[in-house]
Protein backbone atom coordinates (compact mmCIF):
# COMPACT_ATOMS: atom_id res chain seq x y z
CA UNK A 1 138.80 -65.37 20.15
CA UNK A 2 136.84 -68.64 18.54
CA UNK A 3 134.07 -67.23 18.19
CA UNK A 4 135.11 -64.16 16.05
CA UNK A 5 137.81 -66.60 14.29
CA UNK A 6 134.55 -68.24 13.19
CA UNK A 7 132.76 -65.29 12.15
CA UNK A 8 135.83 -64.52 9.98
CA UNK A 9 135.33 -67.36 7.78
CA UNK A 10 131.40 -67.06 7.13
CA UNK A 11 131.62 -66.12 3.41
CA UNK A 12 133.65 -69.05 2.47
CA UNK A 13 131.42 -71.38 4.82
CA UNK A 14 128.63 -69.72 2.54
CA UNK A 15 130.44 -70.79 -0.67
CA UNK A 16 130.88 -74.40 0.48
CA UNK A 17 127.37 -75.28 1.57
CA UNK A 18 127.22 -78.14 -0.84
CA UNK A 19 128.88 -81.06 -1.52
CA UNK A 20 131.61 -82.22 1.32
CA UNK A 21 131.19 -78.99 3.37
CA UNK A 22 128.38 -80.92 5.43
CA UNK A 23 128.93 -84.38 6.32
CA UNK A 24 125.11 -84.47 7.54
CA UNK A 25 122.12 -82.62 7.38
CA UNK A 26 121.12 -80.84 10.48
CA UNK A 27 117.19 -81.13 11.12
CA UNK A 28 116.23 -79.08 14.42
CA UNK A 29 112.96 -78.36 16.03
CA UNK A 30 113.59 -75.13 18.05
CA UNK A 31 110.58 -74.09 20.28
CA UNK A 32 110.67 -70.16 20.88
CA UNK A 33 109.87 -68.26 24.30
CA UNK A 34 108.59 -65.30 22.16
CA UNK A 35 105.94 -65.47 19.69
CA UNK A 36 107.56 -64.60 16.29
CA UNK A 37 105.71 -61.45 15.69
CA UNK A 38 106.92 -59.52 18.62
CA UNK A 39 109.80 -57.34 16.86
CA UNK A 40 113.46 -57.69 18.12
CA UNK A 41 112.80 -60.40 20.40
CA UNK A 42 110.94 -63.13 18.71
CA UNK A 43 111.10 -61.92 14.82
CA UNK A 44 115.22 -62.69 15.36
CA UNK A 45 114.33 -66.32 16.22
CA UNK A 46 112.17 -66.92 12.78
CA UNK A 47 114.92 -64.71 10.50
CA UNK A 48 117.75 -67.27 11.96
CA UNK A 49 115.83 -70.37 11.14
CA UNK A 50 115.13 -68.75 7.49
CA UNK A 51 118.69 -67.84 7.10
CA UNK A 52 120.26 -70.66 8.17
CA UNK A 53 118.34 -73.09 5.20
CA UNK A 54 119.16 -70.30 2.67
CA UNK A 55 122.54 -70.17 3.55
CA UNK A 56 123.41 -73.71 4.48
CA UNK A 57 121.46 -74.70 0.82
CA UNK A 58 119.32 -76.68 2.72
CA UNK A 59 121.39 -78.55 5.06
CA UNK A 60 120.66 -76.78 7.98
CA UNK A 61 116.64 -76.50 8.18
CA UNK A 62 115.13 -75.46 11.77
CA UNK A 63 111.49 -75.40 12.23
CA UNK A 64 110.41 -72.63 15.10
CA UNK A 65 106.96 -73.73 17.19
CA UNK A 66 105.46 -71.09 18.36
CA UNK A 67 105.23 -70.21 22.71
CA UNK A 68 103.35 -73.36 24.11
CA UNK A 69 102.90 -75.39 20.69
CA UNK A 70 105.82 -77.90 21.67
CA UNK A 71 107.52 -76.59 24.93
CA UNK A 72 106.37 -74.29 27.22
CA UNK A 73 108.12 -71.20 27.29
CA UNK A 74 109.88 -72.06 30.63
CA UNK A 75 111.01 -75.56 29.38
CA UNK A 76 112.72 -74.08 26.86
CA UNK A 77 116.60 -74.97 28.39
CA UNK A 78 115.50 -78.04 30.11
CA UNK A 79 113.96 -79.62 27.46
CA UNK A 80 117.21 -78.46 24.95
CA UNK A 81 119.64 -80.47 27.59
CA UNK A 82 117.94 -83.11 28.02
CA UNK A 83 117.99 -83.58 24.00
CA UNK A 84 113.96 -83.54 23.78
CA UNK A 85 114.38 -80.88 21.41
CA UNK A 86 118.06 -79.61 19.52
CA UNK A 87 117.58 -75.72 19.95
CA UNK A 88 115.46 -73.37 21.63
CA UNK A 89 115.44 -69.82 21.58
CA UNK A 90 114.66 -67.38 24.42
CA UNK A 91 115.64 -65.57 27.33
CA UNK A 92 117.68 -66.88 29.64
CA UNK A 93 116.85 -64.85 32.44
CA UNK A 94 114.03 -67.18 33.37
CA UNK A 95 116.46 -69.46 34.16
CA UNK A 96 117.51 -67.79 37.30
CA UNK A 97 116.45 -70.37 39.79
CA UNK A 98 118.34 -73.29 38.03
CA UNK A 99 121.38 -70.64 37.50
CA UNK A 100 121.45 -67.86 39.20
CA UNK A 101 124.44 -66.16 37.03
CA UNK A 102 122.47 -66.45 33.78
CA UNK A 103 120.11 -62.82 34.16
CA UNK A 104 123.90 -61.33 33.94
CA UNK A 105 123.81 -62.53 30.79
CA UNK A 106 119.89 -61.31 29.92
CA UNK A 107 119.48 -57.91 31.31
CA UNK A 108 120.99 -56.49 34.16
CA UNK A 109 119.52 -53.49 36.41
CA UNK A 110 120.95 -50.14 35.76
CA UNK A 111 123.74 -52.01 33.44
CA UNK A 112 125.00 -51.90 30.00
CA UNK A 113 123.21 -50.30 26.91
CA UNK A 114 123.43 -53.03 24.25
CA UNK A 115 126.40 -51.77 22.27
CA UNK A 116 128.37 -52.11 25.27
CA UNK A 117 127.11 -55.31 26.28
CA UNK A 118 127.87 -57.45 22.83
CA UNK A 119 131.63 -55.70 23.10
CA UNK A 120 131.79 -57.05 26.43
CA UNK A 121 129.90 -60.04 25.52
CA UNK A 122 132.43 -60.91 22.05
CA UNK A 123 135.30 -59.04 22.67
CA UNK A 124 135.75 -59.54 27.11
CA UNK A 125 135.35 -63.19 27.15
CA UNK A 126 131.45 -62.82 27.72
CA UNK A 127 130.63 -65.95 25.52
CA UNK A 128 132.82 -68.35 27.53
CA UNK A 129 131.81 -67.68 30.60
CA UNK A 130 128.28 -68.32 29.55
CA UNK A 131 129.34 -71.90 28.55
CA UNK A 132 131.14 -72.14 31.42
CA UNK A 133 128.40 -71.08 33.65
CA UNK A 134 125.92 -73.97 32.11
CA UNK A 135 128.46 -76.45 32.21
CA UNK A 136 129.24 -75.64 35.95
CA UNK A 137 125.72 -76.34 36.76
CA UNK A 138 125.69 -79.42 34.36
CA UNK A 139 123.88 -78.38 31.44
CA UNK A 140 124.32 -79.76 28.39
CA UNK A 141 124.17 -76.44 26.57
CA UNK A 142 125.91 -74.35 23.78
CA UNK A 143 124.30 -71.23 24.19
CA UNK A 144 124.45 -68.90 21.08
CA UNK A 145 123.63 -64.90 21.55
CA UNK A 146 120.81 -64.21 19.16
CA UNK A 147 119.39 -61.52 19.26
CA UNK A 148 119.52 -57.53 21.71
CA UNK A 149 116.73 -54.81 22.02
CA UNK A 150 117.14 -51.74 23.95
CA UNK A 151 115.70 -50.72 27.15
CA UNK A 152 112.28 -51.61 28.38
CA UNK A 153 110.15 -49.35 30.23
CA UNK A 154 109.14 -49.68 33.82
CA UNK A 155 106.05 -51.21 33.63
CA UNK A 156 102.34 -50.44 33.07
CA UNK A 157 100.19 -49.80 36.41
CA UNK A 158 96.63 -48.88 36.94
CA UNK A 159 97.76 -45.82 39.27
CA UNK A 160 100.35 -43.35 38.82
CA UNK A 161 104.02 -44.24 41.00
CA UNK A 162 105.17 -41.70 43.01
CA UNK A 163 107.29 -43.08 45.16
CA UNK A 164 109.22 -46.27 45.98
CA UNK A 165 106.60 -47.14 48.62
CA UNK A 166 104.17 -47.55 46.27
CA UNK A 167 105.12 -50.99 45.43
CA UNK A 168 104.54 -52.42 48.90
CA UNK A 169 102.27 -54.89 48.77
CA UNK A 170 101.77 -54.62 44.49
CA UNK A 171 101.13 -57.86 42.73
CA UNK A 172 103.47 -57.10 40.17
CA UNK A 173 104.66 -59.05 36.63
CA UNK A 174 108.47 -58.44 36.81
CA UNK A 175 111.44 -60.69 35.58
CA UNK A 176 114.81 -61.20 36.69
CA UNK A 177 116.85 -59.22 38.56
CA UNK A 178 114.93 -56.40 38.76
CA UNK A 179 112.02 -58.61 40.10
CA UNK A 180 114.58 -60.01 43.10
CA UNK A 181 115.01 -55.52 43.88
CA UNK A 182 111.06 -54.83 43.96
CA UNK A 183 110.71 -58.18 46.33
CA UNK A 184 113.24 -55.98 48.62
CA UNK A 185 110.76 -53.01 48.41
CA UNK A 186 107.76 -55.23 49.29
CA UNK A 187 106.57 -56.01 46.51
CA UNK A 188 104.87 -59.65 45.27
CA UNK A 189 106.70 -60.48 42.22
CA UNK A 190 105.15 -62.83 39.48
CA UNK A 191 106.47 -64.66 36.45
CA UNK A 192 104.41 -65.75 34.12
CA UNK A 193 104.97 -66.02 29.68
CA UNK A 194 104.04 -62.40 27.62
CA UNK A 195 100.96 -64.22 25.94
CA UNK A 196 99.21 -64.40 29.78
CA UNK A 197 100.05 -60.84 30.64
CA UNK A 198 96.87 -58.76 29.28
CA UNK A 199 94.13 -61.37 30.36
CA UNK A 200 96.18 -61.55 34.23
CA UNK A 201 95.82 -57.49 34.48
CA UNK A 202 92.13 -57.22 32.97
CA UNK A 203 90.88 -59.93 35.32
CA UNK A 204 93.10 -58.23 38.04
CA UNK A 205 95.06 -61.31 38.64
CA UNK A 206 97.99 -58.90 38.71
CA UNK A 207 98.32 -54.79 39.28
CA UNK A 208 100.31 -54.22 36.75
CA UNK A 209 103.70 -55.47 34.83
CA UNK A 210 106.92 -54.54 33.00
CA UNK A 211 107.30 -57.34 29.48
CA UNK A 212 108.91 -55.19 26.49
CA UNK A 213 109.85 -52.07 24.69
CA UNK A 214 106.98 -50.16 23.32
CA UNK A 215 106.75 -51.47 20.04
CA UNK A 216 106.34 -55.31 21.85
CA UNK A 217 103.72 -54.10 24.85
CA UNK A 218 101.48 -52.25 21.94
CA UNK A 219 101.18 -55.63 20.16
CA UNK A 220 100.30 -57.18 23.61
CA UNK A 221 97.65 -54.54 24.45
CA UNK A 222 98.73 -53.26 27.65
CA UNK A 223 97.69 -50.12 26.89
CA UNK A 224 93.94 -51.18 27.05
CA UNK A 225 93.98 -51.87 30.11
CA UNK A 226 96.41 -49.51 32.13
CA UNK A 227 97.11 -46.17 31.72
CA UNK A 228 100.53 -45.11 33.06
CA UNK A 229 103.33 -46.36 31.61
CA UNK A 230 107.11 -45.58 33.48
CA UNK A 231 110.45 -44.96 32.39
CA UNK A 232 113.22 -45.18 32.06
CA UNK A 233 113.49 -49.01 31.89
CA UNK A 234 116.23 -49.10 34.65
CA UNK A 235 115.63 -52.92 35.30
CA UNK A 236 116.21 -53.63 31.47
CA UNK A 237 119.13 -51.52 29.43
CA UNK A 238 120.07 -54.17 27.28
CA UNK A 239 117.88 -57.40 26.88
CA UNK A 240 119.10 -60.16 24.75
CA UNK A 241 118.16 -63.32 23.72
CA UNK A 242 119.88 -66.42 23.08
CA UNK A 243 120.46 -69.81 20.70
CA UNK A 244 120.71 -72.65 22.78
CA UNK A 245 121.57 -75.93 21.42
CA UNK A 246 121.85 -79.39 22.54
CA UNK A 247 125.42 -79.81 23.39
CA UNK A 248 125.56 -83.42 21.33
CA UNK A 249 124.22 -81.50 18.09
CA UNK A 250 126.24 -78.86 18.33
CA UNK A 251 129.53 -80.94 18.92
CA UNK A 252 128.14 -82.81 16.17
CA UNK A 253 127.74 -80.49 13.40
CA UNK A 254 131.11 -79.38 11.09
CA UNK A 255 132.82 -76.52 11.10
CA UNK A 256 130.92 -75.29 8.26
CA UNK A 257 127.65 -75.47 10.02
CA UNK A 258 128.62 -74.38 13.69
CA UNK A 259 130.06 -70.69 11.31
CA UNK A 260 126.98 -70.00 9.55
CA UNK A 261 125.08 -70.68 13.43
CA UNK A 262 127.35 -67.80 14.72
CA UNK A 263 127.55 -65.58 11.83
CA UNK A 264 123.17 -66.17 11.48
CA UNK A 265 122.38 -65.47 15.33
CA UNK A 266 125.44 -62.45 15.35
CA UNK A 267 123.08 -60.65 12.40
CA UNK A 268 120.11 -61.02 14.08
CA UNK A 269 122.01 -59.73 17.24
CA UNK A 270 121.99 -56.46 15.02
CA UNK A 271 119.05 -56.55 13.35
CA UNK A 272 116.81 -57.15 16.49
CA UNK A 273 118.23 -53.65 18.10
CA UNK A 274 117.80 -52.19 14.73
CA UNK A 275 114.21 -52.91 14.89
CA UNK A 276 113.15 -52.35 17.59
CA UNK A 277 115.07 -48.99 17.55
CA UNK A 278 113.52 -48.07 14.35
CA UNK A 279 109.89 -48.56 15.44
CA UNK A 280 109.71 -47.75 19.49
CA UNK A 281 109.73 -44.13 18.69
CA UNK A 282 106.86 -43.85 16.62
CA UNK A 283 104.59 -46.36 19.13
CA UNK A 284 105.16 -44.44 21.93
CA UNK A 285 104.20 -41.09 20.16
CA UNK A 286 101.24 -42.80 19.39
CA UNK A 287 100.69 -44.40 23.13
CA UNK A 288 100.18 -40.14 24.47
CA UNK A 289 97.21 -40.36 21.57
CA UNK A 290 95.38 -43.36 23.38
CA UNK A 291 95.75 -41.29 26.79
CA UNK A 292 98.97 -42.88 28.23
CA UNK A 293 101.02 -40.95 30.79
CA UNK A 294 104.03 -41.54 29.85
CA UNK A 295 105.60 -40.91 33.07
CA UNK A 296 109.86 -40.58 33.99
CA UNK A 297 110.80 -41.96 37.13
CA UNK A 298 112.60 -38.84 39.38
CA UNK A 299 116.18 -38.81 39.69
CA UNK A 300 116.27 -39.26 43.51
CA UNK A 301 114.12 -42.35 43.02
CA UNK A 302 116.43 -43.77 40.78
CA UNK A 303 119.16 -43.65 43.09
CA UNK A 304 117.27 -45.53 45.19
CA UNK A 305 116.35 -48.08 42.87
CA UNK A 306 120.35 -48.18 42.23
CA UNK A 307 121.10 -48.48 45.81
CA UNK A 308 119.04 -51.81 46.56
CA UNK A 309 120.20 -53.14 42.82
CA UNK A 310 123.78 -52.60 43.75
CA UNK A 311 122.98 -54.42 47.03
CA UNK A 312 121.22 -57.59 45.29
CA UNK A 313 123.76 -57.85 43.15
CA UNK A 314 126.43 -57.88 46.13
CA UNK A 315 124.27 -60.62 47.55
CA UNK A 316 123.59 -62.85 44.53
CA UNK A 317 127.37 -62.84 43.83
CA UNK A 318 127.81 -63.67 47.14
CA UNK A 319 125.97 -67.11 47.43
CA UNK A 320 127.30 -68.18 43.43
CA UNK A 321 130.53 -68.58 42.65
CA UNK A 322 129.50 -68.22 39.07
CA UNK A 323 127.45 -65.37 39.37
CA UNK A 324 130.31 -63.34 41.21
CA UNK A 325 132.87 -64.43 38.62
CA UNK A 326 130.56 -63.29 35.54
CA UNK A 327 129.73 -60.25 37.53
CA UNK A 328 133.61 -59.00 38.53
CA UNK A 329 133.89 -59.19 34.79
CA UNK A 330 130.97 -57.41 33.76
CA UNK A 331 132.41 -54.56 36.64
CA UNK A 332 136.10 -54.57 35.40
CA UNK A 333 134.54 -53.71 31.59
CA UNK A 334 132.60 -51.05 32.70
CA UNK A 335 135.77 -49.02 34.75
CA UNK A 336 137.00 -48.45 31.40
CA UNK A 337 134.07 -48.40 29.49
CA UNK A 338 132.66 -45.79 31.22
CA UNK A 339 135.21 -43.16 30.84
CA UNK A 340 134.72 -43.91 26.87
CA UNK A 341 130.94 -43.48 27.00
CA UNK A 342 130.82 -40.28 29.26
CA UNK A 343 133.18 -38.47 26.62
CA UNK A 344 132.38 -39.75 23.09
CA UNK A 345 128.59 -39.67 23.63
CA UNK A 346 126.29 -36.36 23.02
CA UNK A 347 124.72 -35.90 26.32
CA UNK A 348 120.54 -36.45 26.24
CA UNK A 349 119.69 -33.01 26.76
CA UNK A 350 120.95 -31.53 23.46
């Protein structure tokens, strides 16, 4: 595969950072969806930009503006085609209504933990199809995975959920996918950036919203406001962010450069789910000191909640050719996949 052929030949693109190795220097602004404190999904974004200068000796050096400060947060892959900026980092879930496969590629409800995603992802041809799927829709893309946490949770709310109904009518923060399977159980799905989210439920703007893992949603306060906080995160197993670059500067930089890219954003891949693995446990302990109810969803609710996913994904893959393509792959992975995970894997309980 290319992209692991690359990866293969990082140390000696490391040793030849200087002299001939780059024919120019690479100078990119990259604007960032996620401000660079939030652990796992916007601290991979700075660490890459770092890297990359260390690595590359200098001839690589990408400046990160913060959410807002050049592009706003929903720009972000516009404004990288068009060649207003050469790289932008966030996730590409937002992108949904411009191309409806991409939230395959972000998080999908009730789908892969993130180990099984990135094997899919580097191993099952996951990468291509995500060029494809830009290209195909005539973006002028290379998009780069850069970085995977864990699961969400379900969202913060004012008032406990007990049942599915409860959403009817619920002003509700929720992104992707699992925002398209709330619409179908009445609810008014919002999207707005993570840096609006606490002011839009204290004014009441919204009644409540899913953004992160705990370890993100303490740092964004949500816990001041709401009290009950669900899980598990069924509409977000795996979320992961991406790299993307303006196809022109990425055909344009050398071998050299496009290696230390891949082999940069594939560490950050780890170290983001190391993160925010290493720190969620802790915050949430602490969260049930503050007076959160931490509350699990009910097993017959969740096979609700699987029952309308599985039918919105049936329908999105019916109206995108793309989207059904990307998704028959994702399903053909996870035949096998699954008998692997159900054996090797201590069950929760123990």
């Amino acid at each position: 595969m290319k992209l692991l052929k690359a990866l293969t030949g990082v140390a000696g693109a490391i040793a030849l950072t200087t002299g001939s190795a780059f024919a120019d220097d690479l100078r990119w602004k990259m604007p960032v969806a996620f401000a660079t404190n939030l652990p796992g999904l916007g601290s991979p974004a700075a660490w890459v930009a770092d890297n990359l200068t260390t690595a590359s000796d200098g001839s690589i050096q990408v400046r990160v503006y913060e959410p807002g400060k050049l592009v706003p947060p929903f720009d972000i892959l516009q404004s990288v085609s068009d060649g207003k900026v050469s790289a932008g980092y966030t996730w590409i879930g937002y992108d949904q209504g411009k191309v409806p496969a991409v939230p395959l590629f972000a998080a999908v409800p009730f789908g892969m933990k993130p180990w099984a995603y990135i094997g899919w992802y580097y191993y099952g041809g996951g990468h291509e199809l995500l060029q494809e799927t830009y290209h195909n829709k005539g973006f002028k893309v290379h998009a780069q995975l850069c970085g995977i946490i864990g699961p969400e949770t379900a969202g913060w709310y004012a008032n406990k959920i007990e049942s599915l109904d409860d959403y009817k009518g619920m002003k509700i923060r929720f992104a992707g996918l699992g925002g398209k399977v709330l619409e179908k159980l009445g609810a008014s799905v919002t999207m707005m950036p993570g840096g609006e989210l606490y002011q839009a439920l204290e004014k009441g703007t919204i009644d409540a919203t899913e953004f992160s893992m705990p370890a993100i949603d303490q740092i964004l306060g949500f816990d001041q406001v709401v009290k009950y906080n669900l899980f598990p995160g069924w509409h977000q197993q795996f979320t992961a962010q991406y790299m993307l670059i303006n196809q022109d500067e990425w055909d344009g930089a050398s071998k050299s450069q496009k290696a230390l890219v891949e082999a940069s954003c594939t560490a950050a891949t780890t170290l983001g789910l190391a993160e925010g693995e290493y720190k969620n446990g802790s915050v949430l302990a602490g969260f049930q000191e503050k007076g959160v109810h931490a509350d699990q969803i009910p097993t017959d609710v969740l096979k609700k909640l699987k029952a309308v996913t599985e039918e919105v994904l049936e329908e999105e893959a019916s109206k995108d050719a793309d989207f059904k393509k990307v998704y028959e792959s994702q399903q053909e992975f996870m035949k096998t996949y699954k008998v692997w995970d159900k054996r090797a894997y201590l069950p929760a309980e123990l």
